[in-house]
C-alpha atoms as a PDB file:
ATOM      1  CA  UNK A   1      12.673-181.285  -3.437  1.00  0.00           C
ATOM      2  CA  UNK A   2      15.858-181.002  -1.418  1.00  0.00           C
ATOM      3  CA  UNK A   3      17.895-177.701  -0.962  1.00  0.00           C
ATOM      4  CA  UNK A   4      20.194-178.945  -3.896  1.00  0.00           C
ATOM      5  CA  UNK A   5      16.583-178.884  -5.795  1.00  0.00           C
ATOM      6  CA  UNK A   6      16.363-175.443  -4.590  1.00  0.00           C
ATOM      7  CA  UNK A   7      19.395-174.462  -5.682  1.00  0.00           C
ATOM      8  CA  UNK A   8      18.397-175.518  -9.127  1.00  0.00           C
ATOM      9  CA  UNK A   9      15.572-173.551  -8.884  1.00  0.00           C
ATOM     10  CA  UNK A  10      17.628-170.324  -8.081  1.00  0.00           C
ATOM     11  CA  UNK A  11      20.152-170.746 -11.267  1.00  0.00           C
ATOM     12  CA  UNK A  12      17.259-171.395 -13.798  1.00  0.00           C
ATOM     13  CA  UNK A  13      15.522-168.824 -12.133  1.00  0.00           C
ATOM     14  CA  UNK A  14      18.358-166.722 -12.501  1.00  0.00           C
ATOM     15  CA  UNK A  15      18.914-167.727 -16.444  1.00  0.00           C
ATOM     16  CA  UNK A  16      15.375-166.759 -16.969  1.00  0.00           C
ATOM     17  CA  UNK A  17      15.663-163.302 -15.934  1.00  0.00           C
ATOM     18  CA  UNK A  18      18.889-163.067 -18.318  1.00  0.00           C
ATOM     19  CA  UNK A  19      17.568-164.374 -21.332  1.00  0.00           C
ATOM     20  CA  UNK A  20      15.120-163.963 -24.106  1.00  0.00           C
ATOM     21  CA  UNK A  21      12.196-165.334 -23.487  1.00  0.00           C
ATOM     22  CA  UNK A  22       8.910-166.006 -25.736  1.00  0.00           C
ATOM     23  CA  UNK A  23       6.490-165.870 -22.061  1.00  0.00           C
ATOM     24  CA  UNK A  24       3.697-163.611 -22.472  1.00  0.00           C
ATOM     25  CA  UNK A  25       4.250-159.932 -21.980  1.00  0.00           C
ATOM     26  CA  UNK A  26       3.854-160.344 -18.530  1.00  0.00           C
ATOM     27  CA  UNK A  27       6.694-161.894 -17.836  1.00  0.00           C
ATOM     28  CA  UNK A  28       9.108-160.597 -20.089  1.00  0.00           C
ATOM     29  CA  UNK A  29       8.965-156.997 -19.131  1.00  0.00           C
ATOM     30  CA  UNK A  30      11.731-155.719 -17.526  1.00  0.00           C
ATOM     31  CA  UNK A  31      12.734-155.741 -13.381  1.00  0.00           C
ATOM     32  CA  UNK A  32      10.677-152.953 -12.599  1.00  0.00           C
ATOM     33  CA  UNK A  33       7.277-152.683 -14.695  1.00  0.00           C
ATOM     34  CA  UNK A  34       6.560-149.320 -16.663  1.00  0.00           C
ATOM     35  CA  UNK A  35       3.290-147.857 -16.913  1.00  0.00           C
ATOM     36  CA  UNK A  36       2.525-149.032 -20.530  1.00  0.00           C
ATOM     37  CA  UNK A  37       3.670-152.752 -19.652  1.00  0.00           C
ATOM     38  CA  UNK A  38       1.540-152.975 -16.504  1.00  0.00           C
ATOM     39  CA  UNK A  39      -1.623-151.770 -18.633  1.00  0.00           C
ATOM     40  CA  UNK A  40      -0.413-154.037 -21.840  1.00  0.00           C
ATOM     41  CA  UNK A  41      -0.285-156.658 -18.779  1.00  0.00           C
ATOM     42  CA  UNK A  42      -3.342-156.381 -17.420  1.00  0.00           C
ATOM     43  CA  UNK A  43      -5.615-156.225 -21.206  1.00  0.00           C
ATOM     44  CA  UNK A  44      -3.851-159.681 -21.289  1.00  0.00           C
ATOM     45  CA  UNK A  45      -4.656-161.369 -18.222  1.00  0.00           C
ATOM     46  CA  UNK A  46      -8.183-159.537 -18.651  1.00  0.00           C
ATOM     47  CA  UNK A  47      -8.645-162.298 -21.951  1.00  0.00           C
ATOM     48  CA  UNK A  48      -6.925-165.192 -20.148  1.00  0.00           C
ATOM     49  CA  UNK A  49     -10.130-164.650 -17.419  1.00  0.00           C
ATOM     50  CA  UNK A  50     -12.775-164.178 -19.787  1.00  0.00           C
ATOM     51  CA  UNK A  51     -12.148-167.150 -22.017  1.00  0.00           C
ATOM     52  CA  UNK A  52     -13.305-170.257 -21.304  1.00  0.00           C
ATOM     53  CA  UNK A  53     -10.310-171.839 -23.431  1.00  0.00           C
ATOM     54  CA  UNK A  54      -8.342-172.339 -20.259  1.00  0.00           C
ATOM     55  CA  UNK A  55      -8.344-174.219 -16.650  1.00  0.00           C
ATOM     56  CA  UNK A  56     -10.191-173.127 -13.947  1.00  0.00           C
ATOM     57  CA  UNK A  57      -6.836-172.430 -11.871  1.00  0.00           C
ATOM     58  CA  UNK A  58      -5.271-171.103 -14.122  1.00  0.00           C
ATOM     59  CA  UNK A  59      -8.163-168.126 -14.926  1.00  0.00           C
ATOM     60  CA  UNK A  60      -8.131-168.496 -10.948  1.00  0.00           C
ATOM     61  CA  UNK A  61      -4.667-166.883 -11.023  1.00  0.00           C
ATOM     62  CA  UNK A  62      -4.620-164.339 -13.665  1.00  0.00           C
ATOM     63  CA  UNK A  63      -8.009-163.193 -11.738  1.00  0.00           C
ATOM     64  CA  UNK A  64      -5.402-162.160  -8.961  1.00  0.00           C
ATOM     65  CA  UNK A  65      -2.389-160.780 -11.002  1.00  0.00           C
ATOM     66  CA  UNK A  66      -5.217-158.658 -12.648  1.00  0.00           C
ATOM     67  CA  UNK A  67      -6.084-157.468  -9.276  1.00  0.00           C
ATOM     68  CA  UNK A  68      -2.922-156.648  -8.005  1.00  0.00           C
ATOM     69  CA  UNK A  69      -2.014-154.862 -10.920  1.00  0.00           C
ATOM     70  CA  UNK A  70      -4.875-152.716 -11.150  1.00  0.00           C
ATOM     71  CA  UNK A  71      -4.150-151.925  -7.568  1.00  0.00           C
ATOM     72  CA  UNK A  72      -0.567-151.028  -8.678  1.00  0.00           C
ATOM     73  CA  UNK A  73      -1.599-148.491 -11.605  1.00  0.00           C
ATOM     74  CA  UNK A  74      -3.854-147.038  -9.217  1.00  0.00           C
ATOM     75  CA  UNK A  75      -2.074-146.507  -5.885  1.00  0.00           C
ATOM     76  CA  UNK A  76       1.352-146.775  -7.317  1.00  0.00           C
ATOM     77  CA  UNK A  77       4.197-149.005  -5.868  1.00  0.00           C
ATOM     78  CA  UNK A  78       6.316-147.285  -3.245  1.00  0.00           C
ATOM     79  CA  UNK A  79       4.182-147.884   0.166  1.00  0.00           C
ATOM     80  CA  UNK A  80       5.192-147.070   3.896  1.00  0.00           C
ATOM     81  CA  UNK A  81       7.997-149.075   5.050  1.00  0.00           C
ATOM     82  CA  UNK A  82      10.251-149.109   2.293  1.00  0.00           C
ATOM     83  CA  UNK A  83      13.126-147.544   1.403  1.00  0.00           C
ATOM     84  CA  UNK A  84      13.982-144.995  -1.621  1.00  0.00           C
ATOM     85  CA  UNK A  85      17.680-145.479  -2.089  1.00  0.00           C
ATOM     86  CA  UNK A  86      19.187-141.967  -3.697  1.00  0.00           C
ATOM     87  CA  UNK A  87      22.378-140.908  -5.243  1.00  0.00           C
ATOM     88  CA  UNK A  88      22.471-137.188  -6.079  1.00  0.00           C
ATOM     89  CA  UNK A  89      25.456-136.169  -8.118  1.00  0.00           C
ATOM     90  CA  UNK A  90      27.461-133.270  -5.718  1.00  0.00           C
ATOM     91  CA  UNK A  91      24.542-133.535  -2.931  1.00  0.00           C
ATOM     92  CA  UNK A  92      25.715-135.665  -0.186  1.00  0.00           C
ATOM     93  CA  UNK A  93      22.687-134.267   2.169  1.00  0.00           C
ATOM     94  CA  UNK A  94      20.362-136.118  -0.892  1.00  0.00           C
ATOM     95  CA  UNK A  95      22.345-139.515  -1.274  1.00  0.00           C
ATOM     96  CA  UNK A  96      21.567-142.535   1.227  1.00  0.00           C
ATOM     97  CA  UNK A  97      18.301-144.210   2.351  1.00  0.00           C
ATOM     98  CA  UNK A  98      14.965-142.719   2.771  1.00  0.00           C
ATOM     99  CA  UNK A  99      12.802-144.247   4.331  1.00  0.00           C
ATOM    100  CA  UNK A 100       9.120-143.772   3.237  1.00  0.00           C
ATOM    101  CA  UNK A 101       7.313-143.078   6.441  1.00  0.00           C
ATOM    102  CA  UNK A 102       3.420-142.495   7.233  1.00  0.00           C
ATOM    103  CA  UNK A 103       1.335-140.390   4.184  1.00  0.00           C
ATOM    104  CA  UNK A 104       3.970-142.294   1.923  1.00  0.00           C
ATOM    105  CA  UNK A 105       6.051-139.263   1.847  1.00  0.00           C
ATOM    106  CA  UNK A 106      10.353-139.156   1.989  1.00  0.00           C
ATOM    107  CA  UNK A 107      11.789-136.170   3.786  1.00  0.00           C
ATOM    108  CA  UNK A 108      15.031-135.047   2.160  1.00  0.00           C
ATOM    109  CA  UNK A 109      16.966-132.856   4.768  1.00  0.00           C
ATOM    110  CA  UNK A 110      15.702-128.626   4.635  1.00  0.00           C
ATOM    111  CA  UNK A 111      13.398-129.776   2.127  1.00  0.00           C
ATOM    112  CA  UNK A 112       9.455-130.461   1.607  1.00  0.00           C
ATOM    113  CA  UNK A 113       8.384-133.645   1.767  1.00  0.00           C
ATOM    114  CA  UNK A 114       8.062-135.635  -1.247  1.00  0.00           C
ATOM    115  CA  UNK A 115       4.667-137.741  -1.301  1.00  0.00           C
ATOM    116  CA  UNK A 116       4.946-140.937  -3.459  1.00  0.00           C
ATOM    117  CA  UNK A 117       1.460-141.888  -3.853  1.00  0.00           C
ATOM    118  CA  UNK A 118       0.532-143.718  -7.413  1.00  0.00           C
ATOM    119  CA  UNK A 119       4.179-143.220  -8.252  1.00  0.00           C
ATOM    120  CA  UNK A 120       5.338-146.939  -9.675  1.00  0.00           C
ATOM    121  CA  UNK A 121       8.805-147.961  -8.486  1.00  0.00           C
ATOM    122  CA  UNK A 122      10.082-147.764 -12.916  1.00  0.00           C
ATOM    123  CA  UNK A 123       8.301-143.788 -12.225  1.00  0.00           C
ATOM    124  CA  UNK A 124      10.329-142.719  -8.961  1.00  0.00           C
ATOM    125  CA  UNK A 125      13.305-142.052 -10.951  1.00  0.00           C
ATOM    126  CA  UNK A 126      12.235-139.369 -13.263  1.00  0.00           C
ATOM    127  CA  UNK A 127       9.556-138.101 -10.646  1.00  0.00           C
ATOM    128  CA  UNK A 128      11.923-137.433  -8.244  1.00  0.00           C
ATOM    129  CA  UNK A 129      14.858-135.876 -10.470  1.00  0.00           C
ATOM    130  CA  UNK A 130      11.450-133.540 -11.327  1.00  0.00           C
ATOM    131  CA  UNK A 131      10.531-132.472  -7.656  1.00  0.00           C
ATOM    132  CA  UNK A 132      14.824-132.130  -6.933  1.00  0.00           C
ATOM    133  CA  UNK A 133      14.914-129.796  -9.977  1.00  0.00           C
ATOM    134  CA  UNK A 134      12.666-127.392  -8.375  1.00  0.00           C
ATOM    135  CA  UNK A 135      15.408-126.795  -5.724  1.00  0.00           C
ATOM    136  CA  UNK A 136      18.915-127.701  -7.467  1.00  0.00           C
ATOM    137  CA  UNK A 137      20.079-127.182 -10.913  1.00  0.00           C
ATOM    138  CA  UNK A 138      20.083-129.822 -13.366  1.00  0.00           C
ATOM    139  CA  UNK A 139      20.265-132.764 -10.676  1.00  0.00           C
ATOM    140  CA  UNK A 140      21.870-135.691 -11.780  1.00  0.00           C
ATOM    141  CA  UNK A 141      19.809-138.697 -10.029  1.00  0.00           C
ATOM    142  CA  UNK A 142      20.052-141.871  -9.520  1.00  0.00           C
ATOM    143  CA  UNK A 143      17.626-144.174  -7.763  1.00  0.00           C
ATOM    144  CA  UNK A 144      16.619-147.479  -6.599  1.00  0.00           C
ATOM    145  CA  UNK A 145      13.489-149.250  -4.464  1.00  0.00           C
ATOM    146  CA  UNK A 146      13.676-151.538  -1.893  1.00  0.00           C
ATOM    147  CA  UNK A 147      10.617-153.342  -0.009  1.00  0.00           C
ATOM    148  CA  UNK A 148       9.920-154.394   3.201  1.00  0.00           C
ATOM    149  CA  UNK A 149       8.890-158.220   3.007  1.00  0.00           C
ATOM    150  CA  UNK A 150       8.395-160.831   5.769  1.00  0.00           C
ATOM    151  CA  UNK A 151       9.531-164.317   5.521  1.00  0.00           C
ATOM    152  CA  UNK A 152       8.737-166.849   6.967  1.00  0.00           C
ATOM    153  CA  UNK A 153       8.463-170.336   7.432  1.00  0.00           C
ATOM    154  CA  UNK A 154      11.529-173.387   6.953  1.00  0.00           C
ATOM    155  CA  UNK A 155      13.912-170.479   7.281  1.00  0.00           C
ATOM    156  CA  UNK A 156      16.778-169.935   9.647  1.00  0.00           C
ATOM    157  CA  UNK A 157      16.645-166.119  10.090  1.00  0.00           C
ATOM    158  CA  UNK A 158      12.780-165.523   9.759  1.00  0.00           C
ATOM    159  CA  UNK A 159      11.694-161.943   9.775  1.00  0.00           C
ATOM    160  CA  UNK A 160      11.311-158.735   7.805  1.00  0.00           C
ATOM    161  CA  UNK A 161      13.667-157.789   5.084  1.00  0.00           C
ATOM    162  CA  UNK A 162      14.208-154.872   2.983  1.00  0.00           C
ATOM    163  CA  UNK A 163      14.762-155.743  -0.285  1.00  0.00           C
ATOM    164  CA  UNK A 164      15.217-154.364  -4.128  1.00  0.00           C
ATOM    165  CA  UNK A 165      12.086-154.334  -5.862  1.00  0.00           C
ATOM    166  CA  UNK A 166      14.429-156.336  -8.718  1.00  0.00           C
ATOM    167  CA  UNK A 167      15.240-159.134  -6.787  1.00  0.00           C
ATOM    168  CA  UNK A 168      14.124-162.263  -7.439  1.00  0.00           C
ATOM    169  CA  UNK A 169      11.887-164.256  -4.938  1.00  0.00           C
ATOM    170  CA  UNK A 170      14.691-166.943  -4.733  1.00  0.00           C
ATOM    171  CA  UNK A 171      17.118-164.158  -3.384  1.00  0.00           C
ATOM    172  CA  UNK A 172      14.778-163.267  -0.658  1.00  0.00           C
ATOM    173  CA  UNK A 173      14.752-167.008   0.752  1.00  0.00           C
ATOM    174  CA  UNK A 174      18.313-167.456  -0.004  1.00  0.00           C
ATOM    175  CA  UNK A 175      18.955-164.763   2.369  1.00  0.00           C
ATOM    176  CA  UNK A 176      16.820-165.855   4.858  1.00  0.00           C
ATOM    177  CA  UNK A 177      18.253-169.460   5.075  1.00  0.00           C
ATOM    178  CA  UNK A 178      16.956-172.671   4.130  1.00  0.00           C
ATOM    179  CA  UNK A 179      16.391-175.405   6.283  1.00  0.00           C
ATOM    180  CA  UNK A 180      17.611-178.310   5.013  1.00  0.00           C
ATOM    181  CA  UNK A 181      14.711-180.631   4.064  1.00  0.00           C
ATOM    182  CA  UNK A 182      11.978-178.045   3.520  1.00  0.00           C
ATOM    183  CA  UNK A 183      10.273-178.543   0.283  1.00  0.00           C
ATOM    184  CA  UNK A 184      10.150-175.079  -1.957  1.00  0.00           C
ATOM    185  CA  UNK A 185       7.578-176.437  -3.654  1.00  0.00           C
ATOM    186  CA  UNK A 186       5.450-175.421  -0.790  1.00  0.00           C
ATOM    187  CA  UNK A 187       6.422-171.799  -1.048  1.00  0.00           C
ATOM    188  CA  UNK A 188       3.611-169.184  -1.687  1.00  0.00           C
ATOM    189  CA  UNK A 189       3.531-165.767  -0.730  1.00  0.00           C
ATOM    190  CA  UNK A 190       0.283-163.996   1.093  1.00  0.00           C
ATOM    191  CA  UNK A 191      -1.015-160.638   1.770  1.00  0.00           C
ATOM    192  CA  UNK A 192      -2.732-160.523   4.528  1.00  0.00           C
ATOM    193  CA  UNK A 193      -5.492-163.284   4.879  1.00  0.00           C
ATOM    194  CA  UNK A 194      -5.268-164.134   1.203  1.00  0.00           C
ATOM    195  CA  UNK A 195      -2.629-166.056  -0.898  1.00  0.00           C
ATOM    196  CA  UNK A 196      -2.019-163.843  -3.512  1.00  0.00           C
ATOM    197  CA  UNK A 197       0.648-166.859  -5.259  1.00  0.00           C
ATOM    198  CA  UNK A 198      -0.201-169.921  -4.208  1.00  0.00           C
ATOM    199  CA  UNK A 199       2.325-172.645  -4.217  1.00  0.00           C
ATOM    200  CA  UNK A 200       2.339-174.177  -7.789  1.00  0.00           C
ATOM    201  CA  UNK A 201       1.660-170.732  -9.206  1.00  0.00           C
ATOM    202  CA  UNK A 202       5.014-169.550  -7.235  1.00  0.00           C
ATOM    203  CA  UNK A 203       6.929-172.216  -8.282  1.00  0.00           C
ATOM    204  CA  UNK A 204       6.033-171.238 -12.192  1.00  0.00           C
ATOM    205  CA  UNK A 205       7.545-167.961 -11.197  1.00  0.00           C
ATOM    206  CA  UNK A 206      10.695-168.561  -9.484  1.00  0.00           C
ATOM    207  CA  UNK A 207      11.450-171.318 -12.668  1.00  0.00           C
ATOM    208  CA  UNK A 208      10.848-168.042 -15.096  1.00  0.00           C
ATOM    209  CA  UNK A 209      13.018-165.949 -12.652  1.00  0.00           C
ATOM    210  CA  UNK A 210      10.306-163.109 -12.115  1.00  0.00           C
ATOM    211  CA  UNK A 211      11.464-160.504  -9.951  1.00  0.00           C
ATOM    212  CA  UNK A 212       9.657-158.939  -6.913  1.00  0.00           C
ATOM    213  CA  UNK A 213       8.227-156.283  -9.250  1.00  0.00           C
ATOM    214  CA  UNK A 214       6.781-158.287 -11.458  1.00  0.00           C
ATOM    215  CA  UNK A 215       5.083-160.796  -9.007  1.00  0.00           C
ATOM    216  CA  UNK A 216       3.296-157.229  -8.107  1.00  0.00           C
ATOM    217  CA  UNK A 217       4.388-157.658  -4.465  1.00  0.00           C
ATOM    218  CA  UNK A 218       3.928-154.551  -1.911  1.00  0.00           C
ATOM    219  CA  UNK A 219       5.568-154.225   1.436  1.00  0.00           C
ATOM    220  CA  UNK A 220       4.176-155.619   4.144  1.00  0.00           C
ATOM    221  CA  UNK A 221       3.862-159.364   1.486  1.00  0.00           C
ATOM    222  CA  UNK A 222       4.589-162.324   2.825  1.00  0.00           C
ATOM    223  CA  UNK A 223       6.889-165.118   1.536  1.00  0.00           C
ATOM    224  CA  UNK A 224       5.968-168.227   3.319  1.00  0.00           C
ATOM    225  CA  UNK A 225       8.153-171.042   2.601  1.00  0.00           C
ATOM    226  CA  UNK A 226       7.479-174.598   3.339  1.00  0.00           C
ATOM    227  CA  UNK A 227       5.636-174.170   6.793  1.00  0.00           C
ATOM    228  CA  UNK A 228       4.963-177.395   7.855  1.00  0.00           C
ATOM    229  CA  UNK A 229       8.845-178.092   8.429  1.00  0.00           C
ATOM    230  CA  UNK A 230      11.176-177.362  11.001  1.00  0.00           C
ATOM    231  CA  UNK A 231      13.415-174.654  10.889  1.00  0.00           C
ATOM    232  CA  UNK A 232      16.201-173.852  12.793  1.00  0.00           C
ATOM    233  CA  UNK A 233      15.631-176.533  14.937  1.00  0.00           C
ATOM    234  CA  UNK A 234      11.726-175.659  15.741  1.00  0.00           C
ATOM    235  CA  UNK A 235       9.019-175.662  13.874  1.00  0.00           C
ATOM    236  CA  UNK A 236       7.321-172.249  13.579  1.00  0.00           C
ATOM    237  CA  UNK A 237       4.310-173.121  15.026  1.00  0.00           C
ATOM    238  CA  UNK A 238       6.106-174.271  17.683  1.00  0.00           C
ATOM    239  CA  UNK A 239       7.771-170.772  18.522  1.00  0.00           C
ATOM    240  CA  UNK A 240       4.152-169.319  18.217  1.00  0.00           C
ATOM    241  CA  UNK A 241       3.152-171.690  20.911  1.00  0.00           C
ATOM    242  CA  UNK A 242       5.822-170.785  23.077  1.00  0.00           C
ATOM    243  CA  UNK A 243       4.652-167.374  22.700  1.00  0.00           C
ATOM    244  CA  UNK A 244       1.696-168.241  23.358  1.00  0.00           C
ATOM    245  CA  UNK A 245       2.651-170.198  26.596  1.00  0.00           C
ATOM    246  CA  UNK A 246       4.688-167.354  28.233  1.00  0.00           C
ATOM    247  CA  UNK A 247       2.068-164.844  27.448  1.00  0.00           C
ATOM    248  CA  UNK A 248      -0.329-166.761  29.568  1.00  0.00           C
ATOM    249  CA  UNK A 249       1.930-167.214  32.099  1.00  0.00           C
ATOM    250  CA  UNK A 250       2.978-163.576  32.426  1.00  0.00           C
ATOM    251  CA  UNK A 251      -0.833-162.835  32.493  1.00  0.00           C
ATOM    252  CA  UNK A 252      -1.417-165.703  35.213  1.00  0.00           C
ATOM    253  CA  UNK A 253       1.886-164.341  36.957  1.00  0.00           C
ATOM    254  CA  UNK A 254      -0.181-160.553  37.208  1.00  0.00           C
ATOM    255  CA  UNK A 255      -3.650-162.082  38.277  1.00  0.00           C
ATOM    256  CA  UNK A 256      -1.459-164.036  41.327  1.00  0.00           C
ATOM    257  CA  UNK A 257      -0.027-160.639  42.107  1.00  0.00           C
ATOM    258  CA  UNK A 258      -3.065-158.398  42.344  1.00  0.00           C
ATOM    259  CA  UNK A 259      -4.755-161.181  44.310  1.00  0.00           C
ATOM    260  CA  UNK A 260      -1.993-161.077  46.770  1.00  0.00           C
END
């Protein structure tokens, strides 16, 4: 699929995440999951894995949306290295960009800081307006959650980027820039060592315009897209090898040095 393919991708994507849709619940909840959808979620995909009724790959991937879900309800969303974007009505020292830095706490300036663990990113709203009330009157709070996700692959610009948790994946790559001949049907996104949505699972996301939130991505995920290609000019592989190549020299370089 070319990039005009892509493109095509993005605005269906796009009309997906507008419209009615008669998906299962999981993918017709709104941008960022409640509570009570993630759990009405996760008895679903619990049924698609026990019966036998469908494919192999397909039980295959609602085994790993169940598992990142139940991962979500249990450690919450918001991890270290996003960002906690606050508006306070009349308290400038509360509205900008926090990050969330190590013990997954924000620190809001003269006051305690404000630990975020098991709060989902649909939660940090109303938690938050909670813990501000203890120290201002009636605050008037508005929020929003970004994450910090790496891309890579047939990109121009690869790297980390902190994006809204309602995004959609096809935003993400958009901003990233495509190289012209990749193929996005070789997208997929990891977490660490394991694929989490693997490529023709992704691709049935993106077409039902799923947003970050609910493809139950964390920061620190990985949105791979088309490896294999060359981007910018060089393939990524290639820029790992010229790492790889100037490392050694550096260290050869030192040895030369020390034995002079």
């Amino acid at each position: 699929m070319t990039k005009t393919g892509f493109m095509a991708l993005v605005v269906a994507g796009a009309i997906a995440s507008l419209r009615p849709s008669t998906l299962p619940a999981q993918d017709t909840r709104r941008a960022e999951a409640t509570r009570a959808e993630l759990q009405a979620s996760l008895a679903e995909l619990e049924q698609y894995v026990a019966s036998s009724g469908y494919s192999g790959r397909l039980r295959d991937q609602k085994r790993r949306e169940a598992a990142l879900i139940r991962e979500r309800l249990d450690l919450g969303d918001i991890q270290v290295g996003d960002s906690v974007e606050l508006a306070v009505v009349g308290e400038p020292s509360y509205t900008g960009a926090f990050p969330v830095v190590a013990g997954r706490v924000i620190s809001l300036p003269g006051l305690p800081d404000i630990p975020l663990k098991g709060v989902l990113r649909s939660e940090a709203r109303d938690y938050l307006t909670g813990k501000l009330a203890k120290y201002i009157r009636d605050p008037q709070v508005r929020v929003r959650t970004t994450i910090r996700l790496s891309v890579f692959g047939s990109v121009a610009r690869p790297g980390f980027y902190q994006v809204p948790a309602d995004a959609l994946a096809t935003d993400v790559f958009m901003k990233a820039g495509l190289s012209q001949d990749a193929d996005p049907n070789k997208a997929f996104i990891r977490r660490g060592d394991e694929v989490i949505w693997p490529a023709d699972s992704f691709r049935d996301a993106m077409q039902k315009g799923l947003t970050l939130d609910q493809l139950n991505l964390r920061a620190g995920d990985e949105l791979v897209f088309d490896p294999r290609k060359r981007a910018g000019g060089i393939s990524v592989y290639g820029v790992l090898g010229i790492i790889t190549a100037v490392t050694s020299l550096t260290y050869l370089g030192v040895q030369i040095f020390h034995h002079h």
